[in-house]
C-alpha atoms as a PDB file:
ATOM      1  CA  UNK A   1     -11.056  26.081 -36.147  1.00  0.00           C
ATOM      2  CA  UNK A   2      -9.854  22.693 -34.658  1.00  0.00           C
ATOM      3  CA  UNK A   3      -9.918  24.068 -31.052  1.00  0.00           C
ATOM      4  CA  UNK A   4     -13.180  25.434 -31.066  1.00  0.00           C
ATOM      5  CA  UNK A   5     -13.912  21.780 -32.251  1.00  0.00           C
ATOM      6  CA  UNK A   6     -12.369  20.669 -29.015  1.00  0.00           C
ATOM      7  CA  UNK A   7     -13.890  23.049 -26.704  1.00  0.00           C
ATOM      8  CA  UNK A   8     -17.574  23.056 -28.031  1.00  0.00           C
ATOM      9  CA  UNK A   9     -17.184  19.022 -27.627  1.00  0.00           C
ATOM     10  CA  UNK A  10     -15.852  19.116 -24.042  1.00  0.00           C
ATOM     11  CA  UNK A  11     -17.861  21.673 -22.609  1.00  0.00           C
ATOM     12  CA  UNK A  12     -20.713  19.388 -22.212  1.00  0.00           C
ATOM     13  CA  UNK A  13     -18.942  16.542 -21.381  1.00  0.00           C
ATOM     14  CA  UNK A  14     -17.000  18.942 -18.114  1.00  0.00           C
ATOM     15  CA  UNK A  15     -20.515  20.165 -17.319  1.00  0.00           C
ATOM     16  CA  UNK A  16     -20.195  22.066 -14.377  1.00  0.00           C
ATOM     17  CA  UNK A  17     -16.287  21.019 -14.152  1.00  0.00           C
ATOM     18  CA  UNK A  18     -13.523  23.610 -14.879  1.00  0.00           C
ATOM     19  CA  UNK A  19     -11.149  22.380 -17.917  1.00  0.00           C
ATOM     20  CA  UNK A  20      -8.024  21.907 -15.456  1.00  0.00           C
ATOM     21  CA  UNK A  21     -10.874  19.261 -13.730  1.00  0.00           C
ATOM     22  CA  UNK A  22      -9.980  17.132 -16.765  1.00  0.00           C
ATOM     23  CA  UNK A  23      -9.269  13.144 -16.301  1.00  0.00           C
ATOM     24  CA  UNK A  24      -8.588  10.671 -18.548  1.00  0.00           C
ATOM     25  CA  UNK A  25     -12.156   9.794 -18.870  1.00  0.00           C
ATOM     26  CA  UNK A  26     -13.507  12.603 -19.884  1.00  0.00           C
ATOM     27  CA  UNK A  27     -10.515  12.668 -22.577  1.00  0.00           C
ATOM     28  CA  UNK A  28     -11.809   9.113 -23.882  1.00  0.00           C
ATOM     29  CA  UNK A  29     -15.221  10.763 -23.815  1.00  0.00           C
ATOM     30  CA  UNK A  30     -14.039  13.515 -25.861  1.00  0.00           C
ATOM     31  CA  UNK A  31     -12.131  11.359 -28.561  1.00  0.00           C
ATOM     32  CA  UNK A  32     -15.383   9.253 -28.344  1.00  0.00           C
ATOM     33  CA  UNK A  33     -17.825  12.203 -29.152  1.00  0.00           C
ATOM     34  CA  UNK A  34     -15.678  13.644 -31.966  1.00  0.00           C
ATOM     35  CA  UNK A  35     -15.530  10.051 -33.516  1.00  0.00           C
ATOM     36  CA  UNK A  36     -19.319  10.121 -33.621  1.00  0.00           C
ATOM     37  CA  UNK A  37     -19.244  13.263 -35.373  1.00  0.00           C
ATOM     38  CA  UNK A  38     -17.401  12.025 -37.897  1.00  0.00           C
ATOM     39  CA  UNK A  39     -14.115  13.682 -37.505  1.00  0.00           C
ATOM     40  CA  UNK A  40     -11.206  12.526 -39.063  1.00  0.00           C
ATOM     41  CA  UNK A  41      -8.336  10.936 -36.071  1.00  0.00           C
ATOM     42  CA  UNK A  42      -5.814  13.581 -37.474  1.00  0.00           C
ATOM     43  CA  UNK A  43      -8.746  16.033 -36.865  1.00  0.00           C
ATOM     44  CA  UNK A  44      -9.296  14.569 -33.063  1.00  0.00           C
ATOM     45  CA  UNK A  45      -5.568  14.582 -32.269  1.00  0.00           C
ATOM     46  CA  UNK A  46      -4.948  17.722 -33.292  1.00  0.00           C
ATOM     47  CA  UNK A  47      -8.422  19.454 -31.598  1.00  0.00           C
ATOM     48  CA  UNK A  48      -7.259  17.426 -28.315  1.00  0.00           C
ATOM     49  CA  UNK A  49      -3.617  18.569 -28.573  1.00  0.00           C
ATOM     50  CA  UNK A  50      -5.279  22.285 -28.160  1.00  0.00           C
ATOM     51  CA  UNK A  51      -6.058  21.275 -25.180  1.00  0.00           C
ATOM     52  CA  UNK A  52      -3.056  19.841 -23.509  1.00  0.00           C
ATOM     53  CA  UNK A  53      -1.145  23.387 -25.352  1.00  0.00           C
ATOM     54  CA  UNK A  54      -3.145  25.118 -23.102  1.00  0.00           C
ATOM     55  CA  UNK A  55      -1.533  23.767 -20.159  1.00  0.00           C
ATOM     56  CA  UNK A  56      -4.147  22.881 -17.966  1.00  0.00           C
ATOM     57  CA  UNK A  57      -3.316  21.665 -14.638  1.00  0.00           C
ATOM     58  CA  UNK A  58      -2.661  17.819 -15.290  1.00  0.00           C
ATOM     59  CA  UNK A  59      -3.745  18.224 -18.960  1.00  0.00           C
ATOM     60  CA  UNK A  60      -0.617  17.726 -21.094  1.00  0.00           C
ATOM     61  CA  UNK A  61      -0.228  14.229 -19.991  1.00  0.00           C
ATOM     62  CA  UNK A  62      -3.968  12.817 -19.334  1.00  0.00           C
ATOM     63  CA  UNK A  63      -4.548  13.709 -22.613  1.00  0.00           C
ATOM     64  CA  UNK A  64      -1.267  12.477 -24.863  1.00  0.00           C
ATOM     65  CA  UNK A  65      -1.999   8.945 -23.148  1.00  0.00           C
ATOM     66  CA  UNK A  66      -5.340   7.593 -24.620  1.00  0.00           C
ATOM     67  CA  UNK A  67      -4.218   9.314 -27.967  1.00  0.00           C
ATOM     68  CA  UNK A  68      -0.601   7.312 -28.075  1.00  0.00           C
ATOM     69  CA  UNK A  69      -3.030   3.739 -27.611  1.00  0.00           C
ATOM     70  CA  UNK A  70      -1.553   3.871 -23.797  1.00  0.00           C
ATOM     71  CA  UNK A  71      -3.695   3.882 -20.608  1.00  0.00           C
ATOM     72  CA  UNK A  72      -3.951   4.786 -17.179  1.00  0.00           C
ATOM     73  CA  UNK A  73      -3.078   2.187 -14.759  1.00  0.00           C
ATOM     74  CA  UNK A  74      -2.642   2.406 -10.786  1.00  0.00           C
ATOM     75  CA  UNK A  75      -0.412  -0.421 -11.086  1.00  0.00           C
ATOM     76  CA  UNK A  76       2.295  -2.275 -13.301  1.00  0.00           C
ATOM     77  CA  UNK A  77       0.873  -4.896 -15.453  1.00  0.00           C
ATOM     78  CA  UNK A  78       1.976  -8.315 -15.300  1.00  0.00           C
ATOM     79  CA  UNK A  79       0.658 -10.493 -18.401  1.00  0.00           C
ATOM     80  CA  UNK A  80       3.281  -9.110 -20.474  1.00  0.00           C
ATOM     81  CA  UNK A  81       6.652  -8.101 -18.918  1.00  0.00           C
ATOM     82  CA  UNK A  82       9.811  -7.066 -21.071  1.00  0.00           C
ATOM     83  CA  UNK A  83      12.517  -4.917 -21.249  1.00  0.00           C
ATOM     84  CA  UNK A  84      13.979  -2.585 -23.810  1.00  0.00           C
ATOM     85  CA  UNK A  85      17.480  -0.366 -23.756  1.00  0.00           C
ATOM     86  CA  UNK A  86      17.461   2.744 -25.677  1.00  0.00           C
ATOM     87  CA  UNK A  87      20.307   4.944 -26.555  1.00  0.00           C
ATOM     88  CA  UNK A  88      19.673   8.424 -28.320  1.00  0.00           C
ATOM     89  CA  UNK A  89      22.036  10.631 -30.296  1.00  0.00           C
ATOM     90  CA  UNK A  90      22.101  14.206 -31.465  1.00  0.00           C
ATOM     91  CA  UNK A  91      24.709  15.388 -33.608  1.00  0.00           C
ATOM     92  CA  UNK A  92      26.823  12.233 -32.285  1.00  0.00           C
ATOM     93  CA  UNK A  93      26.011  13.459 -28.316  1.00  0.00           C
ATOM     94  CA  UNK A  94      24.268  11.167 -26.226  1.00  0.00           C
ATOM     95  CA  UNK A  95      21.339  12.359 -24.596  1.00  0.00           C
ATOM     96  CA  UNK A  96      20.270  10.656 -21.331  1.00  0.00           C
ATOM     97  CA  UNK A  97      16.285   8.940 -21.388  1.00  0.00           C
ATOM     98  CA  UNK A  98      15.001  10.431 -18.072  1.00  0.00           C
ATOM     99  CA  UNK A  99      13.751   8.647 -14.793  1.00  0.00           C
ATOM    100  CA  UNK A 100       9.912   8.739 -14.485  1.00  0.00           C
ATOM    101  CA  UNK A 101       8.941   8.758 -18.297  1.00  0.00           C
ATOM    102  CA  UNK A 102       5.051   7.090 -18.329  1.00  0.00           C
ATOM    103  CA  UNK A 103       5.084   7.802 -14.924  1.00  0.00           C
ATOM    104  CA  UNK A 104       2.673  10.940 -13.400  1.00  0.00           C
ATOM    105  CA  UNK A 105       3.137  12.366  -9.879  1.00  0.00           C
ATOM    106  CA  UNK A 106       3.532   8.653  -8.212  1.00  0.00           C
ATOM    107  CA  UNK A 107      -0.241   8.384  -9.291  1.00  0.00           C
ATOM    108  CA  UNK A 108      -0.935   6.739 -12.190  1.00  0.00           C
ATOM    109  CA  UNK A 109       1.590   5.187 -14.523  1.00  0.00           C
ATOM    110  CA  UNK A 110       1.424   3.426 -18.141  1.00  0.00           C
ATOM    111  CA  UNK A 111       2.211   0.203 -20.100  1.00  0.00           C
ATOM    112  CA  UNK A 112       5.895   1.803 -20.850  1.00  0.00           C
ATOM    113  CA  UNK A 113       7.936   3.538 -18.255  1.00  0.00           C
ATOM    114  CA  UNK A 114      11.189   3.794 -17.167  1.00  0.00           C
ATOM    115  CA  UNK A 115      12.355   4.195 -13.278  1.00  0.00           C
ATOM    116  CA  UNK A 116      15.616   5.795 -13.756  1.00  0.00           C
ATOM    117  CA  UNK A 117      18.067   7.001 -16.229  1.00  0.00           C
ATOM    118  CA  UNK A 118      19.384   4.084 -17.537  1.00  0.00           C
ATOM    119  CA  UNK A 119      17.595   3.879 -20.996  1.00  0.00           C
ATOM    120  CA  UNK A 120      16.250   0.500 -19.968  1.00  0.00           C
ATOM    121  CA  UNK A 121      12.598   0.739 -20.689  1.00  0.00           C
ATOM    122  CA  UNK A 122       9.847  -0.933 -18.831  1.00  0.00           C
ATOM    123  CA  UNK A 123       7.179  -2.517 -20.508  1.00  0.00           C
ATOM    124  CA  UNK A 124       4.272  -3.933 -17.893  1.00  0.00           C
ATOM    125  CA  UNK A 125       0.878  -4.760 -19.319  1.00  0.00           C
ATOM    126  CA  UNK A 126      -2.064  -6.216 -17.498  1.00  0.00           C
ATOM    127  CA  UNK A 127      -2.917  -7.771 -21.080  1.00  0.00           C
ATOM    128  CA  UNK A 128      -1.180  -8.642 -24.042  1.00  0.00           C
ATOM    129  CA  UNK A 129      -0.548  -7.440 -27.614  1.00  0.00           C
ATOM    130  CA  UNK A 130       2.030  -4.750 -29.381  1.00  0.00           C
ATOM    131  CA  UNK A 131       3.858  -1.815 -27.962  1.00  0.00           C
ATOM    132  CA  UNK A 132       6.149   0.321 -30.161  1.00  0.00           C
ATOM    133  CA  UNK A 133       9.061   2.704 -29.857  1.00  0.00           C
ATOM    134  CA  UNK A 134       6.696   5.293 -31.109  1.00  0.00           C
ATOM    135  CA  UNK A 135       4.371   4.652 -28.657  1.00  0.00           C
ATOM    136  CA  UNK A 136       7.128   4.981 -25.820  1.00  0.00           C
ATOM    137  CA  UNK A 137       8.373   8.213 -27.292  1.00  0.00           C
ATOM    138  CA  UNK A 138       4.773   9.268 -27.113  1.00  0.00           C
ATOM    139  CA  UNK A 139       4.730   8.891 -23.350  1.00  0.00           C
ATOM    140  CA  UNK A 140       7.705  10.972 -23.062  1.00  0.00           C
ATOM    141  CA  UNK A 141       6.549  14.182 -24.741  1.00  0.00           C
ATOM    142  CA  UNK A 142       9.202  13.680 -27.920  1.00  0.00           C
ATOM    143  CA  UNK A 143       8.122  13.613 -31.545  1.00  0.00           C
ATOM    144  CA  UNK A 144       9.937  10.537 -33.020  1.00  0.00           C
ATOM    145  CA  UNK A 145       9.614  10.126 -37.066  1.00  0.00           C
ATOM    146  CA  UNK A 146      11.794   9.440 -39.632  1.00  0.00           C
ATOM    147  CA  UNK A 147      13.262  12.444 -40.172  1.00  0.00           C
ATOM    148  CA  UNK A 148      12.837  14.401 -36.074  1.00  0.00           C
ATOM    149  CA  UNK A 149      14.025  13.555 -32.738  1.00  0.00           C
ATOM    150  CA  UNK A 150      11.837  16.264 -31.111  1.00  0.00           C
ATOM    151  CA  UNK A 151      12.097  19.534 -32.374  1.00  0.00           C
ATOM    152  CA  UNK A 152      15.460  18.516 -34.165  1.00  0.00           C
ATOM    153  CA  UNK A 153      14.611  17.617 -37.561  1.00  0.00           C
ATOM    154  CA  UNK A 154      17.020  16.716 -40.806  1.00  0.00           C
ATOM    155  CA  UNK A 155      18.351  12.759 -40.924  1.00  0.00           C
ATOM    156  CA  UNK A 156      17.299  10.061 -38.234  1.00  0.00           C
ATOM    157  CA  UNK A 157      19.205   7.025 -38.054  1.00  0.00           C
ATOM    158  CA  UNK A 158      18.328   3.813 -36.363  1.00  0.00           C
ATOM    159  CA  UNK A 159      19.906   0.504 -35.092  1.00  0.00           C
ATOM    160  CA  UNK A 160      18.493  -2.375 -33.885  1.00  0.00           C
ATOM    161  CA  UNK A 161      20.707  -5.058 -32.067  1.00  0.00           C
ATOM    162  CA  UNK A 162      23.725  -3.158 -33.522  1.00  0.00           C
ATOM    163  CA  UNK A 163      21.821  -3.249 -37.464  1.00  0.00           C
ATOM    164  CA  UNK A 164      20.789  -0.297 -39.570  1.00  0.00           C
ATOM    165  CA  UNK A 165      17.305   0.007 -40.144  1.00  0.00           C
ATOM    166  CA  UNK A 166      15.653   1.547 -42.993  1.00  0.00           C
ATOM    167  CA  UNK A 167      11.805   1.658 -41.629  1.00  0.00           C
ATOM    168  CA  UNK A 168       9.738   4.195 -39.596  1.00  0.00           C
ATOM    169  CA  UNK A 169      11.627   4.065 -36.376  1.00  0.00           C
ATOM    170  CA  UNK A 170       8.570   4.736 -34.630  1.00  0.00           C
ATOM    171  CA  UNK A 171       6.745   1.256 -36.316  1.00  0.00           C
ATOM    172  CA  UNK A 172       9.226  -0.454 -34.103  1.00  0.00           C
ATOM    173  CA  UNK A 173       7.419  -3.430 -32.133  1.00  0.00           C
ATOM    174  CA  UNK A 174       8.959  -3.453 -28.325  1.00  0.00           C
ATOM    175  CA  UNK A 175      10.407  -7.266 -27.379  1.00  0.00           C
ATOM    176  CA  UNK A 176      12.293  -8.413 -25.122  1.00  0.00           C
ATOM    177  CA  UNK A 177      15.858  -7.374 -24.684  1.00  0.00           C
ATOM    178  CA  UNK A 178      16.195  -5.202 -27.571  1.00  0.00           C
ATOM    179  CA  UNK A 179      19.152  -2.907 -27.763  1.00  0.00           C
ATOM    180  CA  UNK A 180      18.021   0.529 -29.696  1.00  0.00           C
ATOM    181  CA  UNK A 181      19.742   2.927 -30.926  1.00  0.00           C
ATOM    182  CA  UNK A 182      17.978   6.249 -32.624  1.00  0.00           C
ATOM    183  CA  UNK A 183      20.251   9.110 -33.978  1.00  0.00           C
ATOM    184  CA  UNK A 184      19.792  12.699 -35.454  1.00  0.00           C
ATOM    185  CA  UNK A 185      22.253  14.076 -37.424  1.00  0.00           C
ATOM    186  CA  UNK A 186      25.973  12.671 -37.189  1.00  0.00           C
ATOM    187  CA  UNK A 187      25.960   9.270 -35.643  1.00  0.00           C
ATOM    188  CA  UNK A 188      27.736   7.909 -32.716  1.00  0.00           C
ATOM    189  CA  UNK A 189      31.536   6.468 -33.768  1.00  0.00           C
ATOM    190  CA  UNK A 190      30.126   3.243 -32.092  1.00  0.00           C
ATOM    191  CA  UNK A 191      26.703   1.766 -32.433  1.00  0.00           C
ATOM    192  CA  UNK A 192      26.225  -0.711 -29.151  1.00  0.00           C
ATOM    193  CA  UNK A 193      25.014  -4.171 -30.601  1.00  0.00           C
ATOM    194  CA  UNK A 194      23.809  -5.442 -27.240  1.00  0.00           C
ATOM    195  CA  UNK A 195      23.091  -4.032 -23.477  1.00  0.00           C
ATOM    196  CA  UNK A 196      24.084  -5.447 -20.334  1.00  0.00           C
ATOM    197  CA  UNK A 197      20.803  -5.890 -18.736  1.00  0.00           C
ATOM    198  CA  UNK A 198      20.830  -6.025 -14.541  1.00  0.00           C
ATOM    199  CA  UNK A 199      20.031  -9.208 -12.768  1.00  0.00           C
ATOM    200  CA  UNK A 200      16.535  -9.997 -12.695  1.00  0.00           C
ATOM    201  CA  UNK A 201      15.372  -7.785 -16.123  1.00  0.00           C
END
């Protein structure tokens, strides 16, 4: 059973600890002990995933982060600094991308966030390399594939700077200014090509 899996591996990494104790280091110490076993990743993301179904205090989130390649930080990154807008459709309605996604109780945030409602999202790294759409819907709690927008599932569609794309939406590599639009079901009558960023984005 994949959650006794999880459990007999965290147990002695809590100690003492209860399970709604659980940071973000003993979550890298649990993906780290099951990778030493020899368990497959689908087999460690779905054994941590137990966990975070559970609903610990805190849990849901420390533990989708190291999974989704993200990490903790007490502070927005500045070696690599971009913005993205995102506009999502279901069934041709567009559905607002909250304030505070990647961010956690004014605590801790990660590389991709978003401060308000806008769709613009914030991507602030204290190193460099990729960040995808996938990655970003990770942070937010909603399943993004080719075929589901969260629990809707049947046909997504996705634009990029205003042109169809025929890849995994979620393969998408974040730059600068991008204007992104993911639908499921009906599209919108008008796909935006561009975004009017704010002064200083």
């Amino acid at each position: 059973m994949l959650h006794r899996v999880a459990l007999g591996r965290v147990v002695p990494i809590l100690g003492d600890r209860r399970l709604d104790d659980l940071t973000v280091d003993d979550v890298n110490a649990l993906v780290a002990e099951l990778s030493r076993a020899g368990r497959k990743r689908e087999t460690i993301r779905k054994s941590v995933k137990y966990l975070a179904a559970a609903k610990f205090h805190g849990a849901r989130d420390i533990l989708r982060v190291p999974l989704i390649g993200l990490t903790q930080l007490t502070s927005e990154g500045d070696v690599l600094h971009t913005h993205q807008h995102l506009d999502v459709f279901v069934d041709g309605k567009h559905v607002a991308v909250p304030e505070g996604i990647g961010i956690y109780e004014s605590q801790w945030l990660t590389e991709l966030h978003t401060h308000d409602a806008t769709g613009v999202i914030h991507l602030e790294s204290p190193k460099t390399g990729d960040f995808t759409l996938g990655q970003f819907f990770g942070a937010w709690g909603v399943r993004l594939t080719r075929t589901c927008v969260g629990t809707v599932c049947g046909g997504v569609t996705w634009w990029l700077n205003g042109e169809k794309q025929s890849r995994d939406p979620a393969s998408l590599v974040l730059q600068e200014h991008q204007e992104i639009v993911v639908a499921e079901g009906r599209p919108p009558s008008r796909i935006p090509p561009t975004y009017s960023f704010p002064s200083g984005l």
